[in-house]
PDB file of N, CA and C in Angstrom:
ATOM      1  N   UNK A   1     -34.242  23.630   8.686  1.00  0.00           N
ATOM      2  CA  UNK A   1     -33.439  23.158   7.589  1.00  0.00           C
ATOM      3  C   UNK A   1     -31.947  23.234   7.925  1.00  0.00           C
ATOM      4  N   UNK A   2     -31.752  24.267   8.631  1.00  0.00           N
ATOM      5  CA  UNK A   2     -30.309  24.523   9.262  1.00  0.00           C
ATOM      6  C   UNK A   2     -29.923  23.797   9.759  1.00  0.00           C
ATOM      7  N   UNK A   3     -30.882  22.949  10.541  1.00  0.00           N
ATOM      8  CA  UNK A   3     -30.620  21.306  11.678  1.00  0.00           C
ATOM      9  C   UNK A   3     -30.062  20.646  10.519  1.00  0.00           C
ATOM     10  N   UNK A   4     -31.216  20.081   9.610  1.00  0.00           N
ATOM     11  CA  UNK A   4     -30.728  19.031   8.962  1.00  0.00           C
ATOM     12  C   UNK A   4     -29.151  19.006   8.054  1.00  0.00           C
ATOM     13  N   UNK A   5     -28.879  20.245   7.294  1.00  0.00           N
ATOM     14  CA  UNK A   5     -27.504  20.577   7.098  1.00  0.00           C
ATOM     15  C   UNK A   5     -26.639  20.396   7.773  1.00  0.00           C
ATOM     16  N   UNK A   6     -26.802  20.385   9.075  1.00  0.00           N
ATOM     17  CA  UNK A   6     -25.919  20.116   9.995  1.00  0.00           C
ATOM     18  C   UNK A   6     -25.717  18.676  10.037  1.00  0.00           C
ATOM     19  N   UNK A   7     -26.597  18.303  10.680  1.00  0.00           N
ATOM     20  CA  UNK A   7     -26.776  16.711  10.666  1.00  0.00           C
ATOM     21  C   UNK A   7     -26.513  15.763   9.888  1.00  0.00           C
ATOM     22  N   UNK A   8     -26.318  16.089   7.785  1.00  0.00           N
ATOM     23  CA  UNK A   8     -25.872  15.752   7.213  1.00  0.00           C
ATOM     24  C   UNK A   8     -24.699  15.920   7.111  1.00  0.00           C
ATOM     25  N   UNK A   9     -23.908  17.141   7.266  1.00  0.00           N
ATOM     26  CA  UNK A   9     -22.758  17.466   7.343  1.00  0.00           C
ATOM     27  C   UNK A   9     -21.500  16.335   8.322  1.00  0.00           C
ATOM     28  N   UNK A  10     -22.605  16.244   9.164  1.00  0.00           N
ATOM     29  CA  UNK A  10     -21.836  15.784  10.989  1.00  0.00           C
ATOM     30  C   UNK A  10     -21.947  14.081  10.397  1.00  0.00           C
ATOM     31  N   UNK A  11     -23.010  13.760   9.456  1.00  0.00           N
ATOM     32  CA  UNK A  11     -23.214  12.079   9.239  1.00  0.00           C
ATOM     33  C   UNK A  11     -21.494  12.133   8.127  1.00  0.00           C
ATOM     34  N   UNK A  12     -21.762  13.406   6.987  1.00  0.00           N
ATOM     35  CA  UNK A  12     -20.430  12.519   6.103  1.00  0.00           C
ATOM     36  C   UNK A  12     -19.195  12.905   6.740  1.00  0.00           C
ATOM     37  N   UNK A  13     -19.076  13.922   7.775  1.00  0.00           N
ATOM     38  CA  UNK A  13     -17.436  13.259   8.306  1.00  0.00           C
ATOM     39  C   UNK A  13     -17.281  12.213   9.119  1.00  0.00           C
ATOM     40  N   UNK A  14     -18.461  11.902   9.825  1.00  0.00           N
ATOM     41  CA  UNK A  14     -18.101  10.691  10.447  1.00  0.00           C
ATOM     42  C   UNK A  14     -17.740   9.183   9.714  1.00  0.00           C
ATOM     43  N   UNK A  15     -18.847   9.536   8.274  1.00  0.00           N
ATOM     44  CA  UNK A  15     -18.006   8.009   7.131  1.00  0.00           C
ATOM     45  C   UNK A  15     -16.955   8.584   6.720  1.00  0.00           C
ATOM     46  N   UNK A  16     -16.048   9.640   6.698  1.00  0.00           N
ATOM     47  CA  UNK A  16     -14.995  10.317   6.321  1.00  0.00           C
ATOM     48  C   UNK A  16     -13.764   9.221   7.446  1.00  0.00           C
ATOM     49  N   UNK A  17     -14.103   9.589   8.627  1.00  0.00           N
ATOM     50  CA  UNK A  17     -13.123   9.357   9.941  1.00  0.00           C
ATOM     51  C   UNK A  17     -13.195   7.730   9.707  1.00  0.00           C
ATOM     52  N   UNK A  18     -14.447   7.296   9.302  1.00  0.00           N
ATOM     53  CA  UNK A  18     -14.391   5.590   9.372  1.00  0.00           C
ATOM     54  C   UNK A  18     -13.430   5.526   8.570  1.00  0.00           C
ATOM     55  N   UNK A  19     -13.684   5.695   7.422  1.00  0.00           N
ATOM     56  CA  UNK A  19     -13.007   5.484   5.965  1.00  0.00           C
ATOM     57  C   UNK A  19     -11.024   5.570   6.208  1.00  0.00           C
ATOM     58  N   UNK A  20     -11.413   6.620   6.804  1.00  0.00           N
ATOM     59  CA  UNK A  20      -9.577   6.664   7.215  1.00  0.00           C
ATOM     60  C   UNK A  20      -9.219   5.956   8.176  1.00  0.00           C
ATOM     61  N   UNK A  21     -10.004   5.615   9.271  1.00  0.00           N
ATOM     62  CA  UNK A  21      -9.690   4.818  10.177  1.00  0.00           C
ATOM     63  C   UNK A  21      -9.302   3.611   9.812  1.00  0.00           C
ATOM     64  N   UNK A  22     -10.367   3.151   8.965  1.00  0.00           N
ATOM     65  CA  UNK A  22     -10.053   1.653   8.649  1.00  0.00           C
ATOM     66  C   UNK A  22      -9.400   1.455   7.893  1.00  0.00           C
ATOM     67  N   UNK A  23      -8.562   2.194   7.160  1.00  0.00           N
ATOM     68  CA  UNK A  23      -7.607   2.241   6.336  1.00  0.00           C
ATOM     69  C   UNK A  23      -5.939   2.052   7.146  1.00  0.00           C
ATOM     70  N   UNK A  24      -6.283   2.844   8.099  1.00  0.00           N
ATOM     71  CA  UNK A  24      -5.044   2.840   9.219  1.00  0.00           C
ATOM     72  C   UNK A  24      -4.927   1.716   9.814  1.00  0.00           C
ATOM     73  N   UNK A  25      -6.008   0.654  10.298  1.00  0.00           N
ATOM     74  CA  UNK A  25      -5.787  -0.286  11.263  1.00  0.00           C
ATOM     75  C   UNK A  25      -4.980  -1.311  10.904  1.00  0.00           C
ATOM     76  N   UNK A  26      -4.287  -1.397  11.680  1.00  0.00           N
ATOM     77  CA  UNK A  26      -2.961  -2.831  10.916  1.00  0.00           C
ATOM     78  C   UNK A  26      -3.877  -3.998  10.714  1.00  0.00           C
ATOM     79  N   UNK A  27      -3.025  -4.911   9.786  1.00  0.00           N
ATOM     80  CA  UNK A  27      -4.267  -5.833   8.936  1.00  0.00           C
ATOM     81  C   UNK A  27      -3.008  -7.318   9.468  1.00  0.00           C
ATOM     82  N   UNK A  28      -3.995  -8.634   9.747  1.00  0.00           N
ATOM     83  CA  UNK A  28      -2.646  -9.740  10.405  1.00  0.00           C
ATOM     84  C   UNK A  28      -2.050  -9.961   8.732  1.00  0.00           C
ATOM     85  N   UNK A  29      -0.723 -10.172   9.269  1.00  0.00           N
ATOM     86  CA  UNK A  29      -0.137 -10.480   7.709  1.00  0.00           C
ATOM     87  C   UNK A  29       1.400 -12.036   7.893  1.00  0.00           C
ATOM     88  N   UNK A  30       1.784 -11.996   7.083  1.00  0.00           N
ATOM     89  CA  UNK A  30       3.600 -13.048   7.386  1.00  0.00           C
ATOM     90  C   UNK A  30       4.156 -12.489   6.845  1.00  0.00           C
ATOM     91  N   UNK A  31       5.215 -12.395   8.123  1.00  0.00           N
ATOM     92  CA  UNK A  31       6.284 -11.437   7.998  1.00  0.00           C
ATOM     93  C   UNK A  31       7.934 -12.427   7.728  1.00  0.00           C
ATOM     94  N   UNK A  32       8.124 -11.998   7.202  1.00  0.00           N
ATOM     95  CA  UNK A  32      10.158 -12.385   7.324  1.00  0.00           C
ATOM     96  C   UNK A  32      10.941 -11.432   7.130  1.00  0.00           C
ATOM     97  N   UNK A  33      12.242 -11.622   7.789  1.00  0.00           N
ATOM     98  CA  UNK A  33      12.984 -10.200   8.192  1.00  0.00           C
ATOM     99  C   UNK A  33      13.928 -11.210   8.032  1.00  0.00           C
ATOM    100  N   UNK A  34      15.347 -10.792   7.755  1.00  0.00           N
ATOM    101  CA  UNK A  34      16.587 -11.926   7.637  1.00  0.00           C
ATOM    102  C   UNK A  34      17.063 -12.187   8.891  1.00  0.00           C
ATOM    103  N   UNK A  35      17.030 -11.946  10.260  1.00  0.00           N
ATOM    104  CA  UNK A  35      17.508 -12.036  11.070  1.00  0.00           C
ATOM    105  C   UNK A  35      16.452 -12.390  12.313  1.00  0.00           C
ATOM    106  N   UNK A  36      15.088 -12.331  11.784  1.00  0.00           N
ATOM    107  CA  UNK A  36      14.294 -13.286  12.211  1.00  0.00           C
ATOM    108  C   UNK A  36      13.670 -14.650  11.943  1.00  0.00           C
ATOM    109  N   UNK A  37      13.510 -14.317  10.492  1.00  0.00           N
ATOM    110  CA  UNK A  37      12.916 -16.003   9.728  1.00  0.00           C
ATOM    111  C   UNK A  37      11.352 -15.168   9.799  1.00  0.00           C
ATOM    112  N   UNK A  38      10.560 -16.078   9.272  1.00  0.00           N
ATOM    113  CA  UNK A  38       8.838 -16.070   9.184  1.00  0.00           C
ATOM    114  C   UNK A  38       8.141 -16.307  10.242  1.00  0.00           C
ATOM    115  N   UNK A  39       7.093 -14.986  10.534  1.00  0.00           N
ATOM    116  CA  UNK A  39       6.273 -14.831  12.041  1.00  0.00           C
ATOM    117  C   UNK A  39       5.205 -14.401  11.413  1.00  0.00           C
ATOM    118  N   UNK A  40       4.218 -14.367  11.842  1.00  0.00           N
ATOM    119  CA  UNK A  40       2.979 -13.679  12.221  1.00  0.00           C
ATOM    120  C   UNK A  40       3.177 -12.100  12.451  1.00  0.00           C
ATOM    121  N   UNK A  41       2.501 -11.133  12.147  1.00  0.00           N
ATOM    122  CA  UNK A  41       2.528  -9.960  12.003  1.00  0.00           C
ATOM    123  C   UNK A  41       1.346  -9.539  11.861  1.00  0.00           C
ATOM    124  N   UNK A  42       1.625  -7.749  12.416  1.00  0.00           N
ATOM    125  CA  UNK A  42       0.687  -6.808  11.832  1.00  0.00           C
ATOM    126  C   UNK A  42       1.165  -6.111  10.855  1.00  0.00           C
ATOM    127  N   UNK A  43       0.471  -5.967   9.974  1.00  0.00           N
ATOM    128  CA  UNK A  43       0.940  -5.099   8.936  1.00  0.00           C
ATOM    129  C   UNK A  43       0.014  -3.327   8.691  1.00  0.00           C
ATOM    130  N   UNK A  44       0.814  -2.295   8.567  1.00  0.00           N
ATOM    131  CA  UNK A  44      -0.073  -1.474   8.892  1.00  0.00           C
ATOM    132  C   UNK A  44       0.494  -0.468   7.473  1.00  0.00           C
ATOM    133  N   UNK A  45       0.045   0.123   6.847  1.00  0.00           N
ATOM    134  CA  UNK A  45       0.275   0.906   5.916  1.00  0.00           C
ATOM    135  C   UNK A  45       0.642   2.533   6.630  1.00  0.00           C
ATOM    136  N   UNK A  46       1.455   3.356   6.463  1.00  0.00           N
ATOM    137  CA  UNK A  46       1.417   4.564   7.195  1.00  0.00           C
ATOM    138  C   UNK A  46       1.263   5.432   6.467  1.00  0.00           C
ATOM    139  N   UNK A  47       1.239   5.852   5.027  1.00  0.00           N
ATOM    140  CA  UNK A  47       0.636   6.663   4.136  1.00  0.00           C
ATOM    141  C   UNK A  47       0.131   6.746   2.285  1.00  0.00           C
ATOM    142  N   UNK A  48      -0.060   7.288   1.754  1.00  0.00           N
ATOM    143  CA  UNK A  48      -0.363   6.964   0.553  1.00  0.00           C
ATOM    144  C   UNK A  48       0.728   6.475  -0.539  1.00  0.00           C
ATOM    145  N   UNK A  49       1.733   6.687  -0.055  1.00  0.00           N
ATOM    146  CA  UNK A  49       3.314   5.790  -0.863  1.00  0.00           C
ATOM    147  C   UNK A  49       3.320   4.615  -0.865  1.00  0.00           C
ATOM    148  N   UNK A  50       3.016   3.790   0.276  1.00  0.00           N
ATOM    149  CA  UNK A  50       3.200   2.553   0.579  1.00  0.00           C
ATOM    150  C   UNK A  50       4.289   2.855   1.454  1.00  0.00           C
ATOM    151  N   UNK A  51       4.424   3.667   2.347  1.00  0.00           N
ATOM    152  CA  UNK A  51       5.124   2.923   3.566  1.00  0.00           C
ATOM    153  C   UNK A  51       4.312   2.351   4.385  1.00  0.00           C
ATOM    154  N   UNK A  52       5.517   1.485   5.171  1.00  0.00           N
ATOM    155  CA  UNK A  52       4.326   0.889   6.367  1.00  0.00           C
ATOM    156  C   UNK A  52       5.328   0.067   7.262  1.00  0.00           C
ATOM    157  N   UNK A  53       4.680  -0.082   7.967  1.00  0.00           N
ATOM    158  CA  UNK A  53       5.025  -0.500   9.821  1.00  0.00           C
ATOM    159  C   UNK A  53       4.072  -1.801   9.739  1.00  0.00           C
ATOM    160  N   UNK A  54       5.714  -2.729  10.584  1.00  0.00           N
ATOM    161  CA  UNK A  54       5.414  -4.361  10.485  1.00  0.00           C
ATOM    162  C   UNK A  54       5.742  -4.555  12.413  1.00  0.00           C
ATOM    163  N   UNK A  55       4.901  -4.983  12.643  1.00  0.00           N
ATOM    164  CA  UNK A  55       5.353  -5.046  14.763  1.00  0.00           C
ATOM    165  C   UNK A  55       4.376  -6.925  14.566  1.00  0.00           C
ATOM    166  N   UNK A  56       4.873  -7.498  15.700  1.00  0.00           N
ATOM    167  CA  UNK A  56       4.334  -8.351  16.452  1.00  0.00           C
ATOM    168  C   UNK A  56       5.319  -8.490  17.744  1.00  0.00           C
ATOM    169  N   UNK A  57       4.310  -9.138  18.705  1.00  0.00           N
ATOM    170  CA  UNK A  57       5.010  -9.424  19.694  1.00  0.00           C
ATOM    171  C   UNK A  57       6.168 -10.167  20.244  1.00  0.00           C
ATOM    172  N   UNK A  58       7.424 -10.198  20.421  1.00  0.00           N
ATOM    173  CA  UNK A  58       8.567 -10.411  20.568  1.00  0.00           C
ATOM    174  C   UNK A  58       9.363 -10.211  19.505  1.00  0.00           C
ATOM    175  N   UNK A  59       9.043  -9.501  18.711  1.00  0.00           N
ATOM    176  CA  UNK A  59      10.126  -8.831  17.409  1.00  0.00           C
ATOM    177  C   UNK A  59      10.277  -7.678  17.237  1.00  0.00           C
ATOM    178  N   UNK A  60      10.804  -7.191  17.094  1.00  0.00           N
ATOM    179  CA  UNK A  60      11.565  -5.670  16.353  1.00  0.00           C
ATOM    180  C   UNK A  60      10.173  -5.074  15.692  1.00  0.00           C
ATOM    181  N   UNK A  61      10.116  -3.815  15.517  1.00  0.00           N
ATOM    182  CA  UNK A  61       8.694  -3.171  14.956  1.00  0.00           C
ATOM    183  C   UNK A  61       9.870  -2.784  14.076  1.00  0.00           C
ATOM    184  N   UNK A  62       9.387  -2.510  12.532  1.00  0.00           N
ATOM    185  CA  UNK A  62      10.179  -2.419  11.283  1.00  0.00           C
ATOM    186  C   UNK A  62       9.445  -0.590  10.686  1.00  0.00           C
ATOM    187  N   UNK A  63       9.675  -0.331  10.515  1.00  0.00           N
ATOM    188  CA  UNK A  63       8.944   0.682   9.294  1.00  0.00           C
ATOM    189  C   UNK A  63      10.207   1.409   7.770  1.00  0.00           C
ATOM    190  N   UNK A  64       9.049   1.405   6.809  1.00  0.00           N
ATOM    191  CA  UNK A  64       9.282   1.654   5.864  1.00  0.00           C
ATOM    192  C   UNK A  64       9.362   2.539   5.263  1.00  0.00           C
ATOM    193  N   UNK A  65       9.986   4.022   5.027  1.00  0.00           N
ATOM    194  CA  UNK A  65       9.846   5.129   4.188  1.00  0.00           C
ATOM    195  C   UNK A  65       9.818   4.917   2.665  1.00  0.00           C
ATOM    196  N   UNK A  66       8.818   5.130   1.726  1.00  0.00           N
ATOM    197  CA  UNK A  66       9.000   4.623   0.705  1.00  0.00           C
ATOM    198  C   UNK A  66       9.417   6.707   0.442  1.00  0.00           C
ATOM    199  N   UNK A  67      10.516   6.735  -0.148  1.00  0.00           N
ATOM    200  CA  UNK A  67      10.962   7.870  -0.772  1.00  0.00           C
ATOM    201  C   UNK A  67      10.804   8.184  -2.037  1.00  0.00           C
ATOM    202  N   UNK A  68      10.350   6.988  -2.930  1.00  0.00           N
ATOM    203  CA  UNK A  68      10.272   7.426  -4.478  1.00  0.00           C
ATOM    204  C   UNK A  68      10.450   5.729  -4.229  1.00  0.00           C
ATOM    205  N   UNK A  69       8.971   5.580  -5.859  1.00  0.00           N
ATOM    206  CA  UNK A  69       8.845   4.690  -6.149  1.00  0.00           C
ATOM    207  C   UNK A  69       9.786   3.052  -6.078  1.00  0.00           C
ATOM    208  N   UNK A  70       9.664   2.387  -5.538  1.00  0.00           N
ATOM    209  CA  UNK A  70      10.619   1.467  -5.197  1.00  0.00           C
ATOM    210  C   UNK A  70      12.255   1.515  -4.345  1.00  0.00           C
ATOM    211  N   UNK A  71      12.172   2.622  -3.771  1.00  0.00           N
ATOM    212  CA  UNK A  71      12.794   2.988  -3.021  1.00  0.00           C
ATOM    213  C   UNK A  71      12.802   3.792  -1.556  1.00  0.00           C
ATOM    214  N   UNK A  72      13.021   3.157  -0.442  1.00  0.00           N
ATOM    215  CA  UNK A  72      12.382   3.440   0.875  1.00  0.00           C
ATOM    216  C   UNK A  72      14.038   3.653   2.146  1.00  0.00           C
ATOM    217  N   UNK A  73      13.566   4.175   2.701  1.00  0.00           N
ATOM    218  CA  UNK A  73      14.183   3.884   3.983  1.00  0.00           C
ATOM    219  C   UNK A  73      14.230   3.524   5.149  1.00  0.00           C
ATOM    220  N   UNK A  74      14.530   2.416   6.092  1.00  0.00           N
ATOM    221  CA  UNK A  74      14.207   1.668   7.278  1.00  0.00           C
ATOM    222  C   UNK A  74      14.749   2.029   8.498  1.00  0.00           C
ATOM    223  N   UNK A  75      13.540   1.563   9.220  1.00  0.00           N
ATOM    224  CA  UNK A  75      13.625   1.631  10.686  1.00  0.00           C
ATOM    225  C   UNK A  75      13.336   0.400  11.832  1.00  0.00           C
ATOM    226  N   UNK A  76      13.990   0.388  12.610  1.00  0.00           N
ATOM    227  CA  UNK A  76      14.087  -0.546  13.706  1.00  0.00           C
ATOM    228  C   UNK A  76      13.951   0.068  14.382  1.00  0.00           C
ATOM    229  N   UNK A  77      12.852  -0.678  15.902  1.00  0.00           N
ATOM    230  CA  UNK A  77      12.487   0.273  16.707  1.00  0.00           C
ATOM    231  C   UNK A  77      12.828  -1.738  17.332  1.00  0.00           C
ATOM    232  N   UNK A  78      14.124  -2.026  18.554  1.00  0.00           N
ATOM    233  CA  UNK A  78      14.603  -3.257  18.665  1.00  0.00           C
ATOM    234  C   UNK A  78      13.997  -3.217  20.406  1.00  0.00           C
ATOM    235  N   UNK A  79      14.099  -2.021  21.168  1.00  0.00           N
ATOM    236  CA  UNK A  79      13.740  -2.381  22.560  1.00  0.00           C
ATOM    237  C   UNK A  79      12.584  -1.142  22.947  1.00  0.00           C
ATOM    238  N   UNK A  80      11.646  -0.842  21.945  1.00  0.00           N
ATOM    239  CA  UNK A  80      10.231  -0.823  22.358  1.00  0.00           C
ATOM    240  C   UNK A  80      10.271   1.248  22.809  1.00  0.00           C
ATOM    241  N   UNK A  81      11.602   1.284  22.285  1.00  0.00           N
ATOM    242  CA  UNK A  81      11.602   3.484  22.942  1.00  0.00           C
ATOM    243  C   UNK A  81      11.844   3.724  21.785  1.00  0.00           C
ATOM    244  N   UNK A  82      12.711   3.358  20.821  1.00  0.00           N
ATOM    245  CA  UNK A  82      13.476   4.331  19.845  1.00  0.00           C
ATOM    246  C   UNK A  82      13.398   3.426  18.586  1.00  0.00           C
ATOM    247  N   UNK A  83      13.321   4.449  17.369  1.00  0.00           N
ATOM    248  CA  UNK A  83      13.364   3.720  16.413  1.00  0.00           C
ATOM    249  C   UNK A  83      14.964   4.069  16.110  1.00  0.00           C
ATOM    250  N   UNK A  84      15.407   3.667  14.817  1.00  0.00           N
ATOM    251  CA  UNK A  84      17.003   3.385  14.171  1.00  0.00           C
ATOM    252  C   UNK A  84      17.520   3.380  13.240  1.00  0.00           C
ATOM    253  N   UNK A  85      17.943   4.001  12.563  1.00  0.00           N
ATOM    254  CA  UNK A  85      17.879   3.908  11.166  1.00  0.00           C
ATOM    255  C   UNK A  85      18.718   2.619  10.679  1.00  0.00           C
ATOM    256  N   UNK A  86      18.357   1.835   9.632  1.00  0.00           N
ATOM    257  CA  UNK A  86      18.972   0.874   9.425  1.00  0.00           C
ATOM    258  C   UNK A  86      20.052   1.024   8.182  1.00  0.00           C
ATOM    259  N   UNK A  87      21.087   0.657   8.046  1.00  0.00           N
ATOM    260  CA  UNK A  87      21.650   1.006   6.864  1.00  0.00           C
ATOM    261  C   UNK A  87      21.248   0.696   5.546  1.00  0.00           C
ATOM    262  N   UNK A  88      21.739   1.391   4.590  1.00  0.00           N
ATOM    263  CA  UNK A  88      21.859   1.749   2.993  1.00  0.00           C
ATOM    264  C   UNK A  88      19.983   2.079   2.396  1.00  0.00           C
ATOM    265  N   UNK A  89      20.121   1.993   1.617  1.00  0.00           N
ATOM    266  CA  UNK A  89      18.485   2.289   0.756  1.00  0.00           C
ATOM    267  C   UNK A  89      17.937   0.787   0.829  1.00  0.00           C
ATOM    268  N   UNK A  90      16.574   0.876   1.030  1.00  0.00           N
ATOM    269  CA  UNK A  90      15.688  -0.705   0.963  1.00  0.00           C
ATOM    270  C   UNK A  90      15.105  -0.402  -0.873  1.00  0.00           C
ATOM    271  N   UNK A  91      15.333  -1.491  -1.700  1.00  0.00           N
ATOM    272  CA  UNK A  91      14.932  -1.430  -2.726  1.00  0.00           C
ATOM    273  C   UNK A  91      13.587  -2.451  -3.051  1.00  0.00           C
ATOM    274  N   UNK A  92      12.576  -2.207  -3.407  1.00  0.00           N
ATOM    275  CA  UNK A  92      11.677  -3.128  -3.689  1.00  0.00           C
ATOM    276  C   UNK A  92      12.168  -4.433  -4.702  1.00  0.00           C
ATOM    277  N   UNK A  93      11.422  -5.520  -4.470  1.00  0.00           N
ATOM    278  CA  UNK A  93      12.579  -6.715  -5.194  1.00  0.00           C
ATOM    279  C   UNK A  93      11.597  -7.193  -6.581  1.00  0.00           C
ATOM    280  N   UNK A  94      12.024  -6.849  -7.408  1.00  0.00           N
ATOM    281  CA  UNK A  94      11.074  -7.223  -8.674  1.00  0.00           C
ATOM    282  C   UNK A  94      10.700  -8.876  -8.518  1.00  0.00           C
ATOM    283  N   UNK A  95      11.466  -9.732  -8.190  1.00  0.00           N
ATOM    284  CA  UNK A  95      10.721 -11.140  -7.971  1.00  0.00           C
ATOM    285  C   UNK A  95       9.821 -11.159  -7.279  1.00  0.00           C
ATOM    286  N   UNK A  96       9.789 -10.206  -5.545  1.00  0.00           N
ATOM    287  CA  UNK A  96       8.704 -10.937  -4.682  1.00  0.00           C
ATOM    288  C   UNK A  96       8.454  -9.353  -4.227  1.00  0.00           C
ATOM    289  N   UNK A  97       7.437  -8.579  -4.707  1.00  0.00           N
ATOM    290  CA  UNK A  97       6.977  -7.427  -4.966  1.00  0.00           C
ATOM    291  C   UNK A  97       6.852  -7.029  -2.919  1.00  0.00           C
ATOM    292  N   UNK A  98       6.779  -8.100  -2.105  1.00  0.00           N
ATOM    293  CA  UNK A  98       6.237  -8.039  -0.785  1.00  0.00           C
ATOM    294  C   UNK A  98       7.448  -7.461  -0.197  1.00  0.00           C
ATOM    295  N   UNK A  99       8.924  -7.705  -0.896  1.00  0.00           N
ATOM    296  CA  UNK A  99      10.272  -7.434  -0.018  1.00  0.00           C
ATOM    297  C   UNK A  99      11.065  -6.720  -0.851  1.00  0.00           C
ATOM    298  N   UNK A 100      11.550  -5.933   0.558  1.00  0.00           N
ATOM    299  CA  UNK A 100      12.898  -4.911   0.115  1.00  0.00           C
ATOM    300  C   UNK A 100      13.936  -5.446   1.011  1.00  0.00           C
ATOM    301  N   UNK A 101      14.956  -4.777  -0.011  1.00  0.00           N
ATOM    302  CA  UNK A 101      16.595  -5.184   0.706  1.00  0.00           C
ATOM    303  C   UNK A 101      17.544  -4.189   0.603  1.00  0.00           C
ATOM    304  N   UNK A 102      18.206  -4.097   1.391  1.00  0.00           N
ATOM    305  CA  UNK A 102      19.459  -3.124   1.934  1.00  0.00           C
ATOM    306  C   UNK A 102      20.226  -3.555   0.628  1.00  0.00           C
ATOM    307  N   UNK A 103      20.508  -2.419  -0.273  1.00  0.00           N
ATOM    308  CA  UNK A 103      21.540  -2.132  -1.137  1.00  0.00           C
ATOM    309  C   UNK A 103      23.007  -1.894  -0.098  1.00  0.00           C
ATOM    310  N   UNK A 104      22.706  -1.932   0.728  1.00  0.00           N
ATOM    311  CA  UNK A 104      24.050  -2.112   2.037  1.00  0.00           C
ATOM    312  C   UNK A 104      24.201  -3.208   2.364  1.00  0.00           C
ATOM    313  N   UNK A 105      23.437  -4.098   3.005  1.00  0.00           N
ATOM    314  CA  UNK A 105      23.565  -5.006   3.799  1.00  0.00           C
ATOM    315  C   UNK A 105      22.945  -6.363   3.232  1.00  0.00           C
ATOM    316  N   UNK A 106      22.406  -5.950   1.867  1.00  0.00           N
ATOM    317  CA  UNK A 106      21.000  -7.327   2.268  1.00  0.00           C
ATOM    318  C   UNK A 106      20.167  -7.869   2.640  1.00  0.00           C
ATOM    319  N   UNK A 107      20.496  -7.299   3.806  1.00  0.00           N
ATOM    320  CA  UNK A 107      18.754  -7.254   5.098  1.00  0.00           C
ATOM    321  C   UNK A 107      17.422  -7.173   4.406  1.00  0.00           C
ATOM    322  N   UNK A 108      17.046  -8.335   4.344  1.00  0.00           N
ATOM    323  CA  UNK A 108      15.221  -8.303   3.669  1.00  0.00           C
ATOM    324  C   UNK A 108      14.058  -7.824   4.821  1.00  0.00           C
ATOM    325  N   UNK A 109      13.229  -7.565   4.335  1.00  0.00           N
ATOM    326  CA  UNK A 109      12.010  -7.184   5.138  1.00  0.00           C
ATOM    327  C   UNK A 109      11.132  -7.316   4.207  1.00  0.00           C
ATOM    328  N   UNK A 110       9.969  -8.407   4.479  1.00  0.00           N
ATOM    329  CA  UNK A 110       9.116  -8.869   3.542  1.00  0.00           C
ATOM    330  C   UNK A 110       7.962  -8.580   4.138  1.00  0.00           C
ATOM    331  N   UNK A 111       6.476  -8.662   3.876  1.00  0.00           N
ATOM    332  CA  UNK A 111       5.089  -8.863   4.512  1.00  0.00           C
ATOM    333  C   UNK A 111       4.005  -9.163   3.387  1.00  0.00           C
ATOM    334  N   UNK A 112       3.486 -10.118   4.155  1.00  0.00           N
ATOM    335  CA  UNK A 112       2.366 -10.511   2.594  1.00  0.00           C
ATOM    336  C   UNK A 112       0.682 -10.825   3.322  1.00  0.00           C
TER     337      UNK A 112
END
């Protein structure tokens, strides 16, 4: 009986590890960034806030700190070593729920 406890045990973390796994895997999405225009993307969620990390190939990998509800902070990661902090607070945009913008700069970062 000790086997089988085990064996059940060992079956639900492994739908545990799926469950999170597939939650992690970046999903294809369209991206626009103001200083790129509209691409193809991965879109990847990085925790239960809604931040998340936007990469495709030949663009800037983006990520999102969401700090409190509709409010996040950004990163540029532009030559593939370092990420960057980007200036001012990214605010979520009540018209197009997909994009935030630099209360500094303007800089959008969208994904849908």
């Amino acid at each position: 009986m000790g086997m089988t406890r085990s064996k059940l045990g060992a079956a639900a973390m492994a739908a545990v590890l799926l469950f999170v796994a597939s939650q992690a895997a970046a999903k294809p999405a369209r991206c626009f960034t103001t200083d790129d225009g509209y691409y193809p993307c991965d879109f990847q969620l990085t925790d239960g806030s809604g931040s998340f990390e936007i990469s495709a190939p030949g663009y800037p990998t983006f990520s999102l700190l969401v700090e409190s509800p509709g409010f996040a902070s950004a990163y540029g990661n532009f030559d593939g070593t370092r990420s960057v902090p980007l200036p001012g607070t990214y605010v979520r945009q009540r018209d197009e729920p997909a994009c935030w913008a630099s209360d500094a700069t303007d800089t959008r970062i969208c994904a849908w």
